[in-house]
C-alpha atoms as a PDB file:
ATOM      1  CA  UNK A   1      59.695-121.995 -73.131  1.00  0.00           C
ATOM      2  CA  UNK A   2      59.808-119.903 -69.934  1.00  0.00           C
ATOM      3  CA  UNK A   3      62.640-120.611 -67.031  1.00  0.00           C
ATOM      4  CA  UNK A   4      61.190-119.449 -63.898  1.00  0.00           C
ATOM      5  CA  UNK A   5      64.533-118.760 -60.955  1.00  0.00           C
ATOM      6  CA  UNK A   6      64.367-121.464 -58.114  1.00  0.00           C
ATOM      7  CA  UNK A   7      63.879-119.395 -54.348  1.00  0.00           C
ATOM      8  CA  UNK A   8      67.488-119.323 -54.099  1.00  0.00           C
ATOM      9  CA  UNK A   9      67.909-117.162 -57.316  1.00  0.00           C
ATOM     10  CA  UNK A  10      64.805-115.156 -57.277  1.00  0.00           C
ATOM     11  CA  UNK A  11      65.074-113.705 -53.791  1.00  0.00           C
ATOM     12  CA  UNK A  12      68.920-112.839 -53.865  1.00  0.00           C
ATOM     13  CA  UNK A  13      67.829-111.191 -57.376  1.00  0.00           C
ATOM     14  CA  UNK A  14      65.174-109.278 -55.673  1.00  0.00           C
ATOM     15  CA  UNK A  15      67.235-107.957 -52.308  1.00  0.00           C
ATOM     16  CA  UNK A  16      70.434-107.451 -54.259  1.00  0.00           C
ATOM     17  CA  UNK A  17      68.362-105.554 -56.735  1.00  0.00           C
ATOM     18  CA  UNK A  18      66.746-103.429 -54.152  1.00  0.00           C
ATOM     19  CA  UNK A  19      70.230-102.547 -52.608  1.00  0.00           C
ATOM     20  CA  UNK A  20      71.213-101.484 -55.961  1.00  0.00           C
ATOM     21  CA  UNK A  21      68.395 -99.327 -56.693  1.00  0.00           C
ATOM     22  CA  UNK A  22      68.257 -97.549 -53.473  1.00  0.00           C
ATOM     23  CA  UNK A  23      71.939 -96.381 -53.785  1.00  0.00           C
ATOM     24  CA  UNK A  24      71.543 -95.527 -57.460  1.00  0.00           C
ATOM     25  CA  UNK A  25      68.525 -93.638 -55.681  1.00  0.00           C
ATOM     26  CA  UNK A  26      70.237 -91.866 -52.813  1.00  0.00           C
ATOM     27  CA  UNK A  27      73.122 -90.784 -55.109  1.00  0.00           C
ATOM     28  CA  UNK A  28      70.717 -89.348 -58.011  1.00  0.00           C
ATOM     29  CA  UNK A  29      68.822 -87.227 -54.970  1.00  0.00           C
ATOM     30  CA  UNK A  30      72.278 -85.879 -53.201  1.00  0.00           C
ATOM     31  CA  UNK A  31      73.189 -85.356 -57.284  1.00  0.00           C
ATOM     32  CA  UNK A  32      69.687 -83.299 -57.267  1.00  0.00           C
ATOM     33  CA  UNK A  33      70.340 -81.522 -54.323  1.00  0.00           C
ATOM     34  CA  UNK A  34      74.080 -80.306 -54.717  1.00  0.00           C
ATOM     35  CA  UNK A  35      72.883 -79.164 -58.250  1.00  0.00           C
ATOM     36  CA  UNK A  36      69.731 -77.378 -56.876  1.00  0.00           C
ATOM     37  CA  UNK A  37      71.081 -76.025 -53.121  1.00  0.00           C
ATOM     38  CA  UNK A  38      74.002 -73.688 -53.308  1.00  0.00           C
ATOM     39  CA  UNK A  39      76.500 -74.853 -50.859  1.00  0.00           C
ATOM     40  CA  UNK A  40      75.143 -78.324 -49.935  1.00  0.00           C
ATOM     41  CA  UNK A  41      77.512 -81.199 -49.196  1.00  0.00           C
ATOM     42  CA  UNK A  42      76.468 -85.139 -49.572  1.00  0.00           C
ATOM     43  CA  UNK A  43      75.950 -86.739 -46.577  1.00  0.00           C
ATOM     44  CA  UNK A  44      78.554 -89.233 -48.066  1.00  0.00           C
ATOM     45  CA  UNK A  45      81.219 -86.965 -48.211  1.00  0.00           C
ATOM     46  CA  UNK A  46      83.010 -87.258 -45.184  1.00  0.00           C
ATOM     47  CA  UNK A  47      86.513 -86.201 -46.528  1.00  0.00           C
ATOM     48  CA  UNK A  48      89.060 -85.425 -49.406  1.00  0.00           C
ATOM     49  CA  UNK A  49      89.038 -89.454 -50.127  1.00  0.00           C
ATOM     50  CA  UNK A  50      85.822 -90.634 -48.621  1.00  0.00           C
ATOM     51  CA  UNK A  51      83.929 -87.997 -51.051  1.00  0.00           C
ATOM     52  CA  UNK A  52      80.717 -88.257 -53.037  1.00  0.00           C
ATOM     53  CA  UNK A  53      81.360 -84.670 -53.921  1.00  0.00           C
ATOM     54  CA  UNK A  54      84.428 -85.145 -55.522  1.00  0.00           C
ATOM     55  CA  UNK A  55      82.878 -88.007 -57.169  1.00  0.00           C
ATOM     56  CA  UNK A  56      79.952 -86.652 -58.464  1.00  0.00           C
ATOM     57  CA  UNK A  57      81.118 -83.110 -59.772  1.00  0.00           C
ATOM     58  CA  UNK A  58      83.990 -85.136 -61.852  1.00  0.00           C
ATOM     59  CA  UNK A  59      83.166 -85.769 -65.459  1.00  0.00           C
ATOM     60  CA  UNK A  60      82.768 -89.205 -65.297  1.00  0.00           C
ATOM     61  CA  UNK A  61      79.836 -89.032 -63.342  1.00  0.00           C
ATOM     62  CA  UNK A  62      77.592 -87.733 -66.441  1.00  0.00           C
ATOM     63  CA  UNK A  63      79.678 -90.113 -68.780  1.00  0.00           C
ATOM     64  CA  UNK A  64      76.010 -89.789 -71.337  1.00  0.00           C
ATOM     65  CA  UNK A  65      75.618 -86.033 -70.576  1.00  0.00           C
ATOM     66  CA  UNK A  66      72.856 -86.680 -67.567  1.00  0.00           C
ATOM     67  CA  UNK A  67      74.207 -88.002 -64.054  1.00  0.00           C
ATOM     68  CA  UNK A  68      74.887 -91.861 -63.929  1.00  0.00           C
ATOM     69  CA  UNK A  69      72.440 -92.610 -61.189  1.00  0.00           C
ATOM     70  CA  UNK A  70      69.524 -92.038 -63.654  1.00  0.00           C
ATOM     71  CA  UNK A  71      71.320 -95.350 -65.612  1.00  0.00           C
ATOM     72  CA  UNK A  72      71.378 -97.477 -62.485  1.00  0.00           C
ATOM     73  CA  UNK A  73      67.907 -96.025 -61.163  1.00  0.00           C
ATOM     74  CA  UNK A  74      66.323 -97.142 -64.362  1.00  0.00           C
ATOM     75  CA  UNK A  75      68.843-100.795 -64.727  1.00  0.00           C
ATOM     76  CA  UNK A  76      68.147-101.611 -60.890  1.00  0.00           C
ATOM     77  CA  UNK A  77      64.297-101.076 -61.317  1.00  0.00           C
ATOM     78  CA  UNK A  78      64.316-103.746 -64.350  1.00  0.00           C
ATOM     79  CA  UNK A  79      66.400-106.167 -61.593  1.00  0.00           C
ATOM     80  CA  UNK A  80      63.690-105.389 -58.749  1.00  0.00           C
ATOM     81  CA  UNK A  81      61.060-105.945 -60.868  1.00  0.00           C
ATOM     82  CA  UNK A  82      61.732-109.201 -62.367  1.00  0.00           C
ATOM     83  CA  UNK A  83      62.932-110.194 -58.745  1.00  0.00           C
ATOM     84  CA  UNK A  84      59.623-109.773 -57.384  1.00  0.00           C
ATOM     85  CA  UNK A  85      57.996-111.418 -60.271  1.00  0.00           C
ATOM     86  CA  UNK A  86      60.554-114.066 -59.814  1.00  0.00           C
ATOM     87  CA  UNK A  87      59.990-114.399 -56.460  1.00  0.00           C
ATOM     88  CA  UNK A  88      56.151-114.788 -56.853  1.00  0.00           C
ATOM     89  CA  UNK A  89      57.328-117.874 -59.263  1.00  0.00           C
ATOM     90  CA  UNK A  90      56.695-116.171 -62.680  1.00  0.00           C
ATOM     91  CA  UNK A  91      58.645-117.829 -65.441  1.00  0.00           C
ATOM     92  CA  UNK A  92      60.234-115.818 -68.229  1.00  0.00           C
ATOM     93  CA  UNK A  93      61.269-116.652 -71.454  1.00  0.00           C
ATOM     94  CA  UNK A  94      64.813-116.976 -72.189  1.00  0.00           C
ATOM     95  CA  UNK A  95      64.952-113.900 -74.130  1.00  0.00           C
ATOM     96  CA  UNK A  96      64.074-111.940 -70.843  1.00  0.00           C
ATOM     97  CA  UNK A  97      66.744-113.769 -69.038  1.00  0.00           C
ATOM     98  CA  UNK A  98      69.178-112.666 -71.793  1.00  0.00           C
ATOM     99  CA  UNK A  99      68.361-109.456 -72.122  1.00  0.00           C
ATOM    100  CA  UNK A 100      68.833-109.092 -68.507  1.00  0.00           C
ATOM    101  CA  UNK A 101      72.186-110.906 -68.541  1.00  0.00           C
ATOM    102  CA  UNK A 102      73.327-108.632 -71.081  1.00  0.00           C
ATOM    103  CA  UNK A 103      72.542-105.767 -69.227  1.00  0.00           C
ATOM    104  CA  UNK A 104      74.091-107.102 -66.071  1.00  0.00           C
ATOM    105  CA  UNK A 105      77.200-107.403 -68.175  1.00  0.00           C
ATOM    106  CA  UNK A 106      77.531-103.706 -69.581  1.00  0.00           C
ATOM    107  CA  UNK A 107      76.723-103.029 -65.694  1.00  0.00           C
ATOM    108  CA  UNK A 108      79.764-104.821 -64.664  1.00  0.00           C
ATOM    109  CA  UNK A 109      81.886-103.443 -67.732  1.00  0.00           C
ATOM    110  CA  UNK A 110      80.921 -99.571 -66.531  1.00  0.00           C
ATOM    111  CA  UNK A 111      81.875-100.597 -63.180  1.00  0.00           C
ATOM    112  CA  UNK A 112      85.048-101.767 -63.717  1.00  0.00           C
ATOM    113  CA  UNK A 113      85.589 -98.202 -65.851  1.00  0.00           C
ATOM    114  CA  UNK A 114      84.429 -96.464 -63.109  1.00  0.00           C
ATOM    115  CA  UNK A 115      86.479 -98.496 -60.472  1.00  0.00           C
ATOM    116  CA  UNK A 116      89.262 -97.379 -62.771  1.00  0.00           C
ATOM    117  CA  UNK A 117      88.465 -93.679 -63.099  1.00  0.00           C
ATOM    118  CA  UNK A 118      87.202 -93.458 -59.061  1.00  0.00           C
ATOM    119  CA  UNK A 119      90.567 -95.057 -57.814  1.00  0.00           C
ATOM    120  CA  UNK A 120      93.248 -93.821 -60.435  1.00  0.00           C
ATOM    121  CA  UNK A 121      91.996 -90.689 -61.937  1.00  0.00           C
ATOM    122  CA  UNK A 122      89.600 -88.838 -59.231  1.00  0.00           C
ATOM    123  CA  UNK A 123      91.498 -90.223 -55.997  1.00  0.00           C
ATOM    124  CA  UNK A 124      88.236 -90.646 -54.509  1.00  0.00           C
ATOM    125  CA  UNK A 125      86.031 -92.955 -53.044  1.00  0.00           C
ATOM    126  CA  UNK A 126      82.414 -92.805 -52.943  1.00  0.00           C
ATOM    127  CA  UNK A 127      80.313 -95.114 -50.502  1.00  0.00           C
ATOM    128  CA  UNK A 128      77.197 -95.286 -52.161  1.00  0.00           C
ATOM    129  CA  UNK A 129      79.242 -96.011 -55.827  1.00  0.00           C
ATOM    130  CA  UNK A 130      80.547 -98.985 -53.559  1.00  0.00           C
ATOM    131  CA  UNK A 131      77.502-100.344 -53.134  1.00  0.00           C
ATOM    132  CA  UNK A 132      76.738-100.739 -56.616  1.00  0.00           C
ATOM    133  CA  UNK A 133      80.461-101.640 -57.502  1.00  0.00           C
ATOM    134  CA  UNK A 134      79.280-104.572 -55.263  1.00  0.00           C
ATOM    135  CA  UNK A 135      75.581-105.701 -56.515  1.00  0.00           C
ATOM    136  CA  UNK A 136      76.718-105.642 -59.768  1.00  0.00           C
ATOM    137  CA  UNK A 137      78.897-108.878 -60.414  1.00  0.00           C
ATOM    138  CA  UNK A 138      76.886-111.030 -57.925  1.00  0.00           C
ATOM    139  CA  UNK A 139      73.931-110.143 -59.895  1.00  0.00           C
ATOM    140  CA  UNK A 140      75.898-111.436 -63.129  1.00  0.00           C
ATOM    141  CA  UNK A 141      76.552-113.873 -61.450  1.00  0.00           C
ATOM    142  CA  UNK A 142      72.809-114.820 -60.655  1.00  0.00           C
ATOM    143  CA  UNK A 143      71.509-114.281 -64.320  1.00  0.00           C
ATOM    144  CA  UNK A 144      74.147-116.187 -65.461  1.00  0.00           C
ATOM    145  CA  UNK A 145      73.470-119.446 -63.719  1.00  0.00           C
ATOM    146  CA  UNK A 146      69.619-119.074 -64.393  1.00  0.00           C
ATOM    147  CA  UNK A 147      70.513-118.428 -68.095  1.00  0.00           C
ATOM    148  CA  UNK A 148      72.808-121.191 -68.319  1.00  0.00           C
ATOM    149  CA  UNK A 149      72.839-123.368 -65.280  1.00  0.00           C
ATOM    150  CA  UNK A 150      72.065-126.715 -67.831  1.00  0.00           C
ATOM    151  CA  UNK A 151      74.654-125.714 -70.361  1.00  0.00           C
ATOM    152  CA  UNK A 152      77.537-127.953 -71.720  1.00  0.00           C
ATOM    153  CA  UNK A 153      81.038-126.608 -73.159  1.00  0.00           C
ATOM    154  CA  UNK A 154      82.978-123.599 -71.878  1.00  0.00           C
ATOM    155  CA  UNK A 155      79.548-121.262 -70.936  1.00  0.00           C
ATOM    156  CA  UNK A 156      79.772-124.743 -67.967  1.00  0.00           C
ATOM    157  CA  UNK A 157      82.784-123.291 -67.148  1.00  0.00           C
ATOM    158  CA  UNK A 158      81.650-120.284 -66.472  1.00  0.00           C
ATOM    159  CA  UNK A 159      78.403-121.216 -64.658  1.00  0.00           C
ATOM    160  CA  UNK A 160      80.822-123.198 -62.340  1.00  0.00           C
ATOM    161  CA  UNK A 161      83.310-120.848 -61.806  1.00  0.00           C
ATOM    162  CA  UNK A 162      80.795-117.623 -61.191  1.00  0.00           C
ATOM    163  CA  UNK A 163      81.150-117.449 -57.678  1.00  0.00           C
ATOM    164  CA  UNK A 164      85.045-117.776 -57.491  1.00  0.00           C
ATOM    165  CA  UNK A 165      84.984-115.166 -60.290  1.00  0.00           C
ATOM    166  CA  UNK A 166      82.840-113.047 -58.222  1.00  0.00           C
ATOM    167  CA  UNK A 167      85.257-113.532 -55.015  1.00  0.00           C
ATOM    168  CA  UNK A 168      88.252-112.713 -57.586  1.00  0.00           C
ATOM    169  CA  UNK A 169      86.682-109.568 -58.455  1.00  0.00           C
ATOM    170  CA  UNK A 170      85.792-108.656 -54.844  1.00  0.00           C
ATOM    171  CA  UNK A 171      89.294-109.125 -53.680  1.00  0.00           C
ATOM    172  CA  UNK A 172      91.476-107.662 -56.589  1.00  0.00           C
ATOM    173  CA  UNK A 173      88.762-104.332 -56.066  1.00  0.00           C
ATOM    174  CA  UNK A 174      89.904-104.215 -52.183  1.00  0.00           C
ATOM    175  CA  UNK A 175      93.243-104.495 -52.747  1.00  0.00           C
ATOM    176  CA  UNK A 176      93.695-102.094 -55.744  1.00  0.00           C
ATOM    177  CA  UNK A 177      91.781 -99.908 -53.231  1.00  0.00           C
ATOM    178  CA  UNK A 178      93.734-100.719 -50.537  1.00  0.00           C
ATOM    179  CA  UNK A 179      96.989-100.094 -52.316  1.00  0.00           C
ATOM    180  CA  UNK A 180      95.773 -96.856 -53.882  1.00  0.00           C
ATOM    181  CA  UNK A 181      94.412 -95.336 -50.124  1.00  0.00           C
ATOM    182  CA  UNK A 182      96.499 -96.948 -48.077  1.00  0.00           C
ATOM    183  CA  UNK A 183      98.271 -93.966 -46.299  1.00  0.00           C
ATOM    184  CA  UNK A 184      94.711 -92.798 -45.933  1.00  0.00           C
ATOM    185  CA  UNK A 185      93.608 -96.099 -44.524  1.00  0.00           C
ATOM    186  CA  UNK A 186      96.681 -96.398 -42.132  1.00  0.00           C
ATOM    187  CA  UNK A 187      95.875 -92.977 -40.793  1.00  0.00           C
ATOM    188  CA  UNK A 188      92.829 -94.088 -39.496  1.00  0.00           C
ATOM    189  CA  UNK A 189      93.578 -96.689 -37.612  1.00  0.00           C
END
């Protein structure tokens, strides 16, 4: 049995996929370059809070001994590429689905650790980390109603409740964010 996404699935798949690769992208090549070119500085690091340096030369960005980018390079390119093959109106079969779901899911569990260590541990913020803090759970979100839009019993629930999880997460990250920076953010305005 295959389930093929509906053109409201597949192409938000696709684009947020492609967002999520081409930041995982752009932070593996500034990773490449500050290793490689003494003395360069990320384009993304604008300050001591705004900082991709800071971000990147902290342990946690090489959590598996290589940098992290090279996990959501790889992760994104599996979401891009069933997104166009999605989008073309390929079917899968529910295995695919799954294993994509449950690799969505360890996505969102290393982005809430690295939330955690970005805000409360390196005091630093970096943009292009953002943009994959925010692909992530909308992508869950995605998977999870093609996986189990039809179901019955508490995975209903969860199906129904995605998006308001989703807006949950979104505003609980801003304001933990908020609170953390918010001398730097009040300086700036």
């Amino acid at each position: 049995m295959t389930i093929s996404a509906p053109p409201r699935s597949a192409w938000p798949l696709l684009l947020l996929g492609l967002v999520g690769w081409g930041a995982s992208v752009t932070l593996l090549v500034e990773k490449f370059k500050s290793l490689t070119e003494p003395g360069y500085v990320p384009v993304c690091s604008i300050d001591s809070v705004v900082s991709c340096t800071t971000v990147m030369d902290s342990a946690e960005a090489s959590v598996f001994g290589f940098p992290n980018p090279i996990i959501g390079v790889v992760g994104f390119s599996v979401v891009v590429t069933l997104g166009v093959l999605s989008v073309a109106g390929i079917g899968f079969p529910r295995w695919i689905w799954g294993s994509l779901w449950f690799g969505l899911l360890l996505g969102v569990v290393a982005v809430f650790w690295l939330i955690y260590h970005a805000v409360f541990m390196i005091h630093a913020l970096c943009p292009w980390c953002m943009v994959v803090w925010a692909v992530t759970p909308p992508l869950l979100a995605l998977v999870t109603g093609q996986l189990w839009g039809k179901a019955r019993g508490f995975a209903q629930i969860v199906v129904e409740w995605r998006w308001t999880m989703v807006a949950v997460y979104y505003a609980v990250v801003i304001l933990i964010v908020y609170i953390q920076f918010q001398d730097y953010f009040n300086s700036r305005l």
